[in-house]
Protein backbone atom coordinates (compact mmCIF):
# COMPACT_ATOMS: atom_id res chain seq x y z
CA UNK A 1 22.12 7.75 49.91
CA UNK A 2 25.15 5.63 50.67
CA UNK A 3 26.82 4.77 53.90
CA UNK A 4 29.19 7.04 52.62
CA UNK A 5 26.72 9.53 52.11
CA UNK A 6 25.41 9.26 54.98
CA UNK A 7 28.84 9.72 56.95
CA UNK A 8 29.56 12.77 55.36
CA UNK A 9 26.23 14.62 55.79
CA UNK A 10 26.72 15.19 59.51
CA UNK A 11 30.57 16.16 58.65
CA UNK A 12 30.41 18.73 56.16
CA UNK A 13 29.28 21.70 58.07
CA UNK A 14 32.03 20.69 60.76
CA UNK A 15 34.71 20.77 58.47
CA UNK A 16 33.68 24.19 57.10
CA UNK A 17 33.89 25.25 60.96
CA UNK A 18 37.27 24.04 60.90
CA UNK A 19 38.28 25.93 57.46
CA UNK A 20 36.68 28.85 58.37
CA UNK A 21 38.63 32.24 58.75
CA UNK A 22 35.92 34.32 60.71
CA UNK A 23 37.56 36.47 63.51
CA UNK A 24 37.12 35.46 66.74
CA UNK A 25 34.93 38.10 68.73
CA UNK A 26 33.45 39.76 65.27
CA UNK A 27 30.05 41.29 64.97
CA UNK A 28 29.73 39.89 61.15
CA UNK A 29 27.76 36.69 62.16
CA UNK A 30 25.87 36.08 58.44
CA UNK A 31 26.80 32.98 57.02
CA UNK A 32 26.71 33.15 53.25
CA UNK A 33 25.85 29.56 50.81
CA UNK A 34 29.81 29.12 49.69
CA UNK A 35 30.25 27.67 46.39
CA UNK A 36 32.15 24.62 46.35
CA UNK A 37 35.10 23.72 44.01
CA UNK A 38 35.24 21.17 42.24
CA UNK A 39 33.29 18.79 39.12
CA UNK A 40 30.42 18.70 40.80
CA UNK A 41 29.39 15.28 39.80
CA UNK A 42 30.66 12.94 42.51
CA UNK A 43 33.45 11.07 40.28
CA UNK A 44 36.55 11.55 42.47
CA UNK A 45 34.64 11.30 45.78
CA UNK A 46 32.94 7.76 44.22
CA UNK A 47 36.34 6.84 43.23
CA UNK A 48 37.76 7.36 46.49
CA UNK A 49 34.44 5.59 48.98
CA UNK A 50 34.96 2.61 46.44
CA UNK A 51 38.86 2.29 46.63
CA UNK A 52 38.57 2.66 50.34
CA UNK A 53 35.44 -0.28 50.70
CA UNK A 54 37.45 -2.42 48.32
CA UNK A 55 41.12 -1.83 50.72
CA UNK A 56 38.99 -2.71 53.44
CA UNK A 57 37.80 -6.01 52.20
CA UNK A 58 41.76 -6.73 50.94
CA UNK A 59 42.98 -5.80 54.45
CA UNK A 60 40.52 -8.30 56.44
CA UNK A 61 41.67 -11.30 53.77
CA UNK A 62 45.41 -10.53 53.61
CA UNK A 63 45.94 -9.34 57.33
CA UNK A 64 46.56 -5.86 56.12
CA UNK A 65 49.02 -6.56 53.41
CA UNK A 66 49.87 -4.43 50.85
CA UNK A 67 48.01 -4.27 47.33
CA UNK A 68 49.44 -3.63 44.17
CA UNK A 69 47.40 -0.60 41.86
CA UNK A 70 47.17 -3.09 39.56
CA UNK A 71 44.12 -4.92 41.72
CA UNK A 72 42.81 -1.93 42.96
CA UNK A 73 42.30 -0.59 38.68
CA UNK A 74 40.98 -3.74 37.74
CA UNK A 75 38.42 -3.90 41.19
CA UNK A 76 37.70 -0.16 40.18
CA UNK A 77 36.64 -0.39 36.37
CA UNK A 78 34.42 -2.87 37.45
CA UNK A 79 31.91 -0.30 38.47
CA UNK A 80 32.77 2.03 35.38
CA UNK A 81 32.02 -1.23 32.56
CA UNK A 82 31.09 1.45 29.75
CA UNK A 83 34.53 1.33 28.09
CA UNK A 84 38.01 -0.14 29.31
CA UNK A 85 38.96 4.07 29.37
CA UNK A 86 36.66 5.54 31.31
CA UNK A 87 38.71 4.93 34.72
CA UNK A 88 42.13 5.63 33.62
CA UNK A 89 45.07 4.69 35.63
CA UNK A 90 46.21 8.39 36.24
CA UNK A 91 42.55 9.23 37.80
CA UNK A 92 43.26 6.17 40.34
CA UNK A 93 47.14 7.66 41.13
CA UNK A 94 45.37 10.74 41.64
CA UNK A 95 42.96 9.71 44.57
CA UNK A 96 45.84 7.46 46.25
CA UNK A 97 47.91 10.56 46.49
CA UNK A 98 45.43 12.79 47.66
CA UNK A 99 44.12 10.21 50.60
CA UNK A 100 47.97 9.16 51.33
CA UNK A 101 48.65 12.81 52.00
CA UNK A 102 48.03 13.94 55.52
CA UNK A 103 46.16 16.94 56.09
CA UNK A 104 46.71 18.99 59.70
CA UNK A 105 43.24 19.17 62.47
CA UNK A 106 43.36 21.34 64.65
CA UNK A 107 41.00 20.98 67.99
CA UNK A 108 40.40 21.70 71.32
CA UNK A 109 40.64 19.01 74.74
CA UNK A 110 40.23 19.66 78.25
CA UNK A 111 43.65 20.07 79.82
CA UNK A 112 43.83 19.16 83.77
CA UNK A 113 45.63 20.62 86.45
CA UNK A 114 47.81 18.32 89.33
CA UNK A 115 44.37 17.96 91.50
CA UNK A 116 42.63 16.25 88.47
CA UNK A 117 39.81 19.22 88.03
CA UNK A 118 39.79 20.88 84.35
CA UNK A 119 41.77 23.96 83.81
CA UNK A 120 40.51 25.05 80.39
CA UNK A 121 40.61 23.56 77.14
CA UNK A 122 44.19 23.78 74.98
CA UNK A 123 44.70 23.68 71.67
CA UNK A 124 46.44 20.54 69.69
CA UNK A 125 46.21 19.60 66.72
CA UNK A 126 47.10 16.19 64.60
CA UNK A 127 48.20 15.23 60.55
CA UNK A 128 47.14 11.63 61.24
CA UNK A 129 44.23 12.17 58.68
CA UNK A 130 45.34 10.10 56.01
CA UNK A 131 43.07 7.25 54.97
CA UNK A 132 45.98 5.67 52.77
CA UNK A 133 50.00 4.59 53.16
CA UNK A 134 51.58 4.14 49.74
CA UNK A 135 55.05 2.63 49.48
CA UNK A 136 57.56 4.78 47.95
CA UNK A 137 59.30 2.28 46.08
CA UNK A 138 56.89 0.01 44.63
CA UNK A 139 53.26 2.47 44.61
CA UNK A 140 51.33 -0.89 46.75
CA UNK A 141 48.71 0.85 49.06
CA UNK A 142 47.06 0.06 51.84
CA UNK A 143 44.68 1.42 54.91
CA UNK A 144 46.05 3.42 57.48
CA UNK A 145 44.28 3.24 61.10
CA UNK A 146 42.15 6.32 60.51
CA UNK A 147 41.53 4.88 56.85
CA UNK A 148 39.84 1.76 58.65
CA UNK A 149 38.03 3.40 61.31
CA UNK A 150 36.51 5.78 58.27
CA UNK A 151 35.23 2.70 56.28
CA UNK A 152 34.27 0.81 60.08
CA UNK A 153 32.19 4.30 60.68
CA UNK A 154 30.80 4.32 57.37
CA UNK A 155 29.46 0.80 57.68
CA UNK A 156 27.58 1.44 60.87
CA UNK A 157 25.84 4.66 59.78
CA UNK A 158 22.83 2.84 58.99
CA UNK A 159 19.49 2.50 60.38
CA UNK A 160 16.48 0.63 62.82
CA UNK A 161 17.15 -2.15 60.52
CA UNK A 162 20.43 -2.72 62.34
CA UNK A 163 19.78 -2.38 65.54
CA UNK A 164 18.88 -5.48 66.75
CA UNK A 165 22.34 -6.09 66.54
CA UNK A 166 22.94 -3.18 69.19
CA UNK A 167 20.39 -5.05 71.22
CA UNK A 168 21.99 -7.94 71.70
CA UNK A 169 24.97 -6.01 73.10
CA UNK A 170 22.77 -5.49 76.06
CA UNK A 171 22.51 -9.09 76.97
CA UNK A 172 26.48 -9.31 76.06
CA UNK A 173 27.18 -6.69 78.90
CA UNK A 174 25.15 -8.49 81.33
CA UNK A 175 27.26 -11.50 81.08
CA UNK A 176 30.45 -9.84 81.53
CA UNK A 177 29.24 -7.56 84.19
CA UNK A 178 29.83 -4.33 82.01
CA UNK A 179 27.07 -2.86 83.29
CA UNK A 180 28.38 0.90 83.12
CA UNK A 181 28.44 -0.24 78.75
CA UNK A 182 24.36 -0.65 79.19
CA UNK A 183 23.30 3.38 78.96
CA UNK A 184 25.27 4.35 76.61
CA UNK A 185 24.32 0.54 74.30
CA UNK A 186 20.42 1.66 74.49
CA UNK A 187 21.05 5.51 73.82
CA UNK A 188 22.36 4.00 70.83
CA UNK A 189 19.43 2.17 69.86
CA UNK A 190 17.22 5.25 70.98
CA UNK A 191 18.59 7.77 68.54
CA UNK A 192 18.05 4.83 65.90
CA UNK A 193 14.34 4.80 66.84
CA UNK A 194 13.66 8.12 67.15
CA UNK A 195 15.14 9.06 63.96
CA UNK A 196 12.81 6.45 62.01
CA UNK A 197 10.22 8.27 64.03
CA UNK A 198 10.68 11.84 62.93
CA UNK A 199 10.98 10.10 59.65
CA UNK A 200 7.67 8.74 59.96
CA UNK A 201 6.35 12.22 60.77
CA UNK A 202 7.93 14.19 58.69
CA UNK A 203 6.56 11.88 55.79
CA UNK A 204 2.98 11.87 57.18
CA UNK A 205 3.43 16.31 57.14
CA UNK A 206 4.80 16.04 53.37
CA UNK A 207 3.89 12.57 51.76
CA UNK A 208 5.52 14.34 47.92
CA UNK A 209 8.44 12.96 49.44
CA UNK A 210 7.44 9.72 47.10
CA UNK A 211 11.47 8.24 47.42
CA UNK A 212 10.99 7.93 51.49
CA UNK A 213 7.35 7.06 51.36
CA UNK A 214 8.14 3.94 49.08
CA UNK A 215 10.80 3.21 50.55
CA UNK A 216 9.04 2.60 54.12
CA UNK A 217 6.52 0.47 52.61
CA UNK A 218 9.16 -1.80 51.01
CA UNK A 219 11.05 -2.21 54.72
CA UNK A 220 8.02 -2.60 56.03
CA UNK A 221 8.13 -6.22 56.79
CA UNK A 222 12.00 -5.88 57.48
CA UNK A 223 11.26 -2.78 59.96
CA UNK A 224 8.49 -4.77 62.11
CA UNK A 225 10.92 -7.59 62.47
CA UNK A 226 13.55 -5.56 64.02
CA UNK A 227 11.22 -3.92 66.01
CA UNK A 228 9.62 -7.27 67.47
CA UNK A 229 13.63 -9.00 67.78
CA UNK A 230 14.92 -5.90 69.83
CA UNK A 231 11.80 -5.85 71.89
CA UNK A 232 12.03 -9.62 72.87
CA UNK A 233 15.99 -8.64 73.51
CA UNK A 234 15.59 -6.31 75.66
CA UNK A 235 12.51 -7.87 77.47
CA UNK A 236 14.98 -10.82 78.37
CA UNK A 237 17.52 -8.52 79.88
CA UNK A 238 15.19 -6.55 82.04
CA UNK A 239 14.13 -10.04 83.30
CA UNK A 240 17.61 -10.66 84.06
CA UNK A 241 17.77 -7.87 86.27
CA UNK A 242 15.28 -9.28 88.86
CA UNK A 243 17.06 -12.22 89.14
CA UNK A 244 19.14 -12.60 92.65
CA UNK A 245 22.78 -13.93 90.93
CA UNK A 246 22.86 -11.03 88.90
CA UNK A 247 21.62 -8.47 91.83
CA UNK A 248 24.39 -10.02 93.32
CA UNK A 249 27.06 -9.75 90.51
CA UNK A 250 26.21 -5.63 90.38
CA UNK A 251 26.13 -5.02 94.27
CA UNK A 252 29.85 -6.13 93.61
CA UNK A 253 30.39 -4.16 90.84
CA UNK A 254 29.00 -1.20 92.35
CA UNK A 255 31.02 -1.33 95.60
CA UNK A 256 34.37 -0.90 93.00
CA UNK A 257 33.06 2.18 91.25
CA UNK A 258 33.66 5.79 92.10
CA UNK A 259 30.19 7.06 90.92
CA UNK A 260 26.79 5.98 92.63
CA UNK A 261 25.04 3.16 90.45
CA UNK A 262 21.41 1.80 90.61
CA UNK A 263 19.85 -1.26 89.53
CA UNK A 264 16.80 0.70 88.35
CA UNK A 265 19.19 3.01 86.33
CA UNK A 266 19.94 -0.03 84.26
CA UNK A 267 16.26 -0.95 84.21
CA UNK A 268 15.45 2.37 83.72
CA UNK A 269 17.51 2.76 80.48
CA UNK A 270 15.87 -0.40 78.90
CA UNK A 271 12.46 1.31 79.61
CA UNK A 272 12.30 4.08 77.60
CA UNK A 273 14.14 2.02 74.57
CA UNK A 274 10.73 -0.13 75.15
CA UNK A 275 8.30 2.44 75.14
CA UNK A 276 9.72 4.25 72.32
CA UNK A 277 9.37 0.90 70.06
CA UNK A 278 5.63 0.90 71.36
CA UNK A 279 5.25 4.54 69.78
CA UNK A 280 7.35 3.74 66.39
CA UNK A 281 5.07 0.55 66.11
CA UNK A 282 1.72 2.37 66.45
CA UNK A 283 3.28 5.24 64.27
CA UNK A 284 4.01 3.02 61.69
CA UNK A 285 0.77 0.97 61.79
CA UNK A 286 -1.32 4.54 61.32
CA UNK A 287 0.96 4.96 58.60
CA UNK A 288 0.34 2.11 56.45
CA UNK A 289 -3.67 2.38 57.71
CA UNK A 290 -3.64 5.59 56.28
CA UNK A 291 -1.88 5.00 53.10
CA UNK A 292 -4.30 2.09 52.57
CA UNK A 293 -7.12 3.73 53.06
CA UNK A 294 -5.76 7.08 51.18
CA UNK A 295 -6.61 9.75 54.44
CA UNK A 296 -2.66 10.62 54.21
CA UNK A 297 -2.59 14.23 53.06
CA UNK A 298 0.01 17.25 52.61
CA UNK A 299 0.80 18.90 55.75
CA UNK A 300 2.56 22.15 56.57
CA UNK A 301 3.47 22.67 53.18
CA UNK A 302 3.88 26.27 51.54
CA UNK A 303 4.01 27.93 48.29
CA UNK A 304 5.88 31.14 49.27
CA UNK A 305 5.85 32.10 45.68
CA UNK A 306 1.90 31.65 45.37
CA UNK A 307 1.82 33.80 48.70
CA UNK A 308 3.81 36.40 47.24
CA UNK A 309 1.69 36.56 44.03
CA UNK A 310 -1.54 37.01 46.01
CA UNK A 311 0.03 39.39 48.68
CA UNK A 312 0.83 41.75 45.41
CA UNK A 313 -2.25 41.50 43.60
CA UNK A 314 -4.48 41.61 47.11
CA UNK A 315 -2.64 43.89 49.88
CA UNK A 316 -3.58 42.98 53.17
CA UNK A 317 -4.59 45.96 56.15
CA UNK A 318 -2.83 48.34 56.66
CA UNK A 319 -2.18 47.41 60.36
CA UNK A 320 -0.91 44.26 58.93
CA UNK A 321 1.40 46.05 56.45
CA UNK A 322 2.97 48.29 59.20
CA UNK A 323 3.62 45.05 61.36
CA UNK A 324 5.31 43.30 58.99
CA UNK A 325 7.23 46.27 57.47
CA UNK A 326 8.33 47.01 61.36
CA UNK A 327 9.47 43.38 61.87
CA UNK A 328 11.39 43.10 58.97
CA UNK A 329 13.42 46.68 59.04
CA UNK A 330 16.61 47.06 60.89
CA UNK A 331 16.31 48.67 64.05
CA UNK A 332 19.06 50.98 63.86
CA UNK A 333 20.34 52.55 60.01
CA UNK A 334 23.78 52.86 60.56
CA UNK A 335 26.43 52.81 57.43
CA UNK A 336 28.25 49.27 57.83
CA UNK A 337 31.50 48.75 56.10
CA UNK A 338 32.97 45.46 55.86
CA UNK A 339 35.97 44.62 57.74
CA UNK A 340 38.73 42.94 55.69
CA UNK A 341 39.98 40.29 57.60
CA UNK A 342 36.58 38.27 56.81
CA UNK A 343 37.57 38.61 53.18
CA UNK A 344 40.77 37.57 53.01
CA UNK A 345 39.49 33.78 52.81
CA UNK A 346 37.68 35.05 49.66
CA UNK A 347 40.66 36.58 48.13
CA UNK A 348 42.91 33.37 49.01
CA UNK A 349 40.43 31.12 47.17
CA UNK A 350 39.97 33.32 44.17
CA UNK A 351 43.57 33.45 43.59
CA UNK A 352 44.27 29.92 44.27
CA UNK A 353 41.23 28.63 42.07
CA UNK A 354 43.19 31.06 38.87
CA UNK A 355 46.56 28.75 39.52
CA UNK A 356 46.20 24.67 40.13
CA UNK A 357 49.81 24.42 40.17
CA UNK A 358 52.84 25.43 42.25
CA UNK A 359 55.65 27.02 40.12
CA UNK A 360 59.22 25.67 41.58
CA UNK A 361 62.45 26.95 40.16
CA UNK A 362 65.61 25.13 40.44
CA UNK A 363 68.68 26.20 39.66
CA UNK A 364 70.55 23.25 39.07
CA UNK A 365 68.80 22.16 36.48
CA UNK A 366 68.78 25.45 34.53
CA UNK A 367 72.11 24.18 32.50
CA UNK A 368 70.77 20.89 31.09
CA UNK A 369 68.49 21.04 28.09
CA UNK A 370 64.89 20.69 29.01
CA UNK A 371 63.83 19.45 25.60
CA UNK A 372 65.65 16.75 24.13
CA UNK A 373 64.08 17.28 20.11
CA UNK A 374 64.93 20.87 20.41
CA UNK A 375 68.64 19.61 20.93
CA UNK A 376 69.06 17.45 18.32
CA UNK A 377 67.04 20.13 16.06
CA UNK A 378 70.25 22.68 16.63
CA UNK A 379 72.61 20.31 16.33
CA UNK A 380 71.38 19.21 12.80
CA UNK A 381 70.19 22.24 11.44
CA UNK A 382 71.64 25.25 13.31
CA UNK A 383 74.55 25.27 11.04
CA UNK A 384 72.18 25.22 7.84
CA UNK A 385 70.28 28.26 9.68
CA UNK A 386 73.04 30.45 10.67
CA UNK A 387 74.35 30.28 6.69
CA UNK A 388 71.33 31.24 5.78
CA UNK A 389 70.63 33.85 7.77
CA UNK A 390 74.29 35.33 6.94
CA UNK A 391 72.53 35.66 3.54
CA UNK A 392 69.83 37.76 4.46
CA UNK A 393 66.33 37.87 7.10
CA UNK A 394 64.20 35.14 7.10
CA UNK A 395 60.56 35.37 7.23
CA UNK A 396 58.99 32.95 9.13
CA UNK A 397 56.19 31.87 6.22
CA UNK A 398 59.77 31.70 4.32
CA UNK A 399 61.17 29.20 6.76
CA UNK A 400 57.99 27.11 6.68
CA UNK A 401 58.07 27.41 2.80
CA UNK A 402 61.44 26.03 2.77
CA UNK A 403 60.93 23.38 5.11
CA UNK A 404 63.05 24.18 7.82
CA UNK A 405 60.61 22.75 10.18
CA UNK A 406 61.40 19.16 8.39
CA UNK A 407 64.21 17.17 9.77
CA UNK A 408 64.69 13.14 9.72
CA UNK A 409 61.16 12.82 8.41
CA UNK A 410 60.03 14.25 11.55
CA UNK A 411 57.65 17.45 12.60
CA UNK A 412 60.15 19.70 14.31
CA UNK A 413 57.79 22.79 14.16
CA UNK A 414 57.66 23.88 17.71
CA UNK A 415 61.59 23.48 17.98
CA UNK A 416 61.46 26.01 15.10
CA UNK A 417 59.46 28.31 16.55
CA UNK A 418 61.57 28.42 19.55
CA UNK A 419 64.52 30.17 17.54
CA UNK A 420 62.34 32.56 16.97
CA UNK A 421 61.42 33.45 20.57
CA UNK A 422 65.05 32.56 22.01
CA UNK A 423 67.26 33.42 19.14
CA UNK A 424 70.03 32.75 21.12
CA UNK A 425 70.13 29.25 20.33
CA UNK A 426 71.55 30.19 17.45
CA UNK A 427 73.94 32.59 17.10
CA UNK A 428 74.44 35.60 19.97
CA UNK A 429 74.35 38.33 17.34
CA UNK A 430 70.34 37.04 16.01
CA UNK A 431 67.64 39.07 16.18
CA UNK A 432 63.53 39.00 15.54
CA UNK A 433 62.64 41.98 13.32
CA UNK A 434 58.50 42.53 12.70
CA UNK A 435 57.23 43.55 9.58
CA UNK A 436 53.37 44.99 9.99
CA UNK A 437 52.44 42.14 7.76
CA UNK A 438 49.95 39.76 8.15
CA UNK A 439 50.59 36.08 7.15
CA UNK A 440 48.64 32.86 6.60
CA UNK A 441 49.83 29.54 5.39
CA UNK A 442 48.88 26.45 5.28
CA UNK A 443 51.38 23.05 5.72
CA UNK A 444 51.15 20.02 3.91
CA UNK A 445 49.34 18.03 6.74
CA UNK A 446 46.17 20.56 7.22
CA UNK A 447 47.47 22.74 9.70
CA UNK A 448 47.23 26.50 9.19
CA UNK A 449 49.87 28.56 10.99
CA UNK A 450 48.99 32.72 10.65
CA UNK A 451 49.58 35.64 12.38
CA UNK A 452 48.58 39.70 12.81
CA UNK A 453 52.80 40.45 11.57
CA UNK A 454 55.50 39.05 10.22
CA UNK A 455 58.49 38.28 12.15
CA UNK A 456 61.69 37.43 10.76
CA UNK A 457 65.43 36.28 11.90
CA UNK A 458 68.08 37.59 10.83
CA UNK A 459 71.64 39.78 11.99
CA UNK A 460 70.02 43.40 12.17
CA UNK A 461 72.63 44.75 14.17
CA UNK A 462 75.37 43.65 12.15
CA UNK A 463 74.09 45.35 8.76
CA UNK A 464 73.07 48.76 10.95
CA UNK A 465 77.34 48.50 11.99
């Protein structure tokens, strides 16, 4: 997985929290898998981690300046080398559009009254979500503030191997007598540790998980180093604490704060970051013992499918039949009947996923000719046609015999086919008459044009007068 990856994981679910449209107060609490939209194959969501990596790179060497689409294309097919057209430039206008467009959140903050206490939580909400500003004029793009702090977050969601850095921190704070910055500096360095250590167990319960397995024994150098550098860190602050210029430097400190601080709270904090590195390290070590000597074996791991084979052909008691049958029966059978306002969600997205776009009528533009070749097609040959038609109906296979569709050494085929839907274009008194006659033809460059009748133009109304 990716930093990325790895950013979006714990985000997901939360977002689907935020989209959801379950009634507050309902009794409906089932959560069904949804099925997500989309290719399915990661291409726009690659397209969009690299453009953002690559902005961020351009913003820290041109002091946030503006970059052209031009770099950002070239940067991008970089990573797509198969074939100068597998990234085309409309894909890339695509994602810049969709991350330059803000997108409303709405949450929840404590709201305080005139005595400073909390008086509920109110609602606000915010549409500074996009990741991109594009300049109207020229297209250049750059990162917006949440766009940075995205790609900042995404390059710290990594793991022990980084957290020496964190470490260090510690001694930082110390020397600029931020000592309410130490607690929260070796939490941070705790939930690194003790996520490598359900790791470690989790892979010692189910070792088929080959990927993580071999992965740990390739870091495993890499992991003991960091281990053995944060350790010596935080050793040296903890001796820093005994020492009387800093006991002196936090008495002062502590006199200016509000809340009730302790040396040993400090101490305390860098404790339990150093006995959890003494239980990673011997986890680890039994690890790699065991894999060496081949004792690691599968743990907790069930075939449900097996067990449901043997339960059919083997029934257990009967006592045990009648406990599991009462466990997994409703209590109460009661009809239920689904309420509708947890469906309308489903309806929106079924009709939105039938239309992608947004139909917009304007009148102002009704008047002026939408297609330019169909213009020029009745000025040429509408005369021609309206002779012709005072001589009689006109099939359509008859019009395509005759080349009507041929203008200028041109294909004007569609423009033809257009009188016969709006025969208006050509004279007010035109008509389509059907004949129950099927047709099939064939043009000179391959194409076959047929059809179940056979409809023809011609002035009906004035031979029925």
């Amino acid at each position: 997985m990716t930093a990325w990856s790895k950013l979006l994981v714990p985000t997901t679910r939360l977002i689907d929290l935020h989209d959801s449209g379950h009634e507050p107060g309902s009794p409906s609490v089932q959560v069904s898998q949804e099925q997500r939209r989309g290719w399915r194959d990661g291409y726009w969501l690659d397209l969009g981690c690299l453009l953002l990596d690559y902005l961020l790179d351009v913003d820290f060497a041109t002091n946030s300046a503006f970059v052209s689409q031009t770099r950002c294309l070239a940067h991008l097919r970089e990573s797509y080398p198969e074939s100068y057209s597998t990234l085309p430039h409309d894909d890339l206008v695509y994602v810049i559009n969709l991350l330059a467009t803000p997108s409303e959140i709405h949450f929840r903050q404590p709201q305080g009254d005139q005595d400073g206490e909390a008086a509920g939580r109110a609602a606000r909400s915010t549409k500074r979500t996009a990741l991109i500003e594009k300049q109207g004029q020229t297209g250049q793009v750059r990162l917006t503030p949440s766009g940075r702090q995205a790609v900042t977050l995404a390059g710290q969601v990594e793991d022990l191997l980084y957290s020496e850095y964190d470490a260090a921190k510690v001694l930082a704070a110390l020397a600029r007598g931020d000592f309410a910055r130490i607690p929260d500096i070796t939490n941070q360095i705790l939930l690194a540790i003790r996520a490598l250590t359900q790791e470690l167990r989790r892979v010692r319960e189910n070792p088929t998980r080959e990927g993580k397995l071999s992965a740990l024994l390739d870091n495993e150098r890499h992991y003991h180093n960091a281990l053995t550098s944060i350790q010596q860190t935080l050793l040296d602050a903890r001796a820093q604490l005994s020492t009387a210029r800093l006991m002196e430097r936090f008495d002062a400190w502590r006199e200016m704060q509000t809340e009730e601080w302790d040396l040993r709270m400090l101490s305390s904090a860098i404790g339990r970051v150093l006995t959890a590195i003494e239980n990673l390290s011997r986890r680890l070590s039994e690890l790699l013992a065991d894999i060496a000597e081949g004792r690691i074996q599968s743990m907790g791991v069930v075939d449900f499918q097996a067990l449901a084979r043997h339960l059919l052909e083997a029934p257990g008691e009967s006592s045990l039949q009648q406990a599991v049958v009462a466990r997994l029966m409703p209590l109460y059978a009661q009809p239920a009947f689904p309420r509708p306002v947890p469906l309308i969600p489903l309806l929106e997205s079924r009709r939105a996923e039938a239309s992608h776009a947004a139909l917009v009528f304007d009148e102002t533009h009704d008047a002026d000719p939408e297609d330019p070749l169909l213009a020029r097609f009745l000025e040429a040959r509408g005369p021609a046609l309206r002779e012709r038609l005072r001589g009689g109906p006109l099939p359509l296979p008859e019009a395509l015999a005759e080349g009507w569709h041929r203008f200028e050494g041109g294909d004007f085929l569609a423009q033809l086919l257009n009188t016969f839907v709006d025969t208006e274009l050509l004279a007010p008194g035109v008509t389509v008459g059907i004949e129950p006659q099927p047709f099939a033809l064939r043009l000179d460059d391959g194409r076959r044009v047929e059809g179940a009748v056979t409809p023809s133009l011609g002035f009906f109304e004035e031979e029925r007068a």
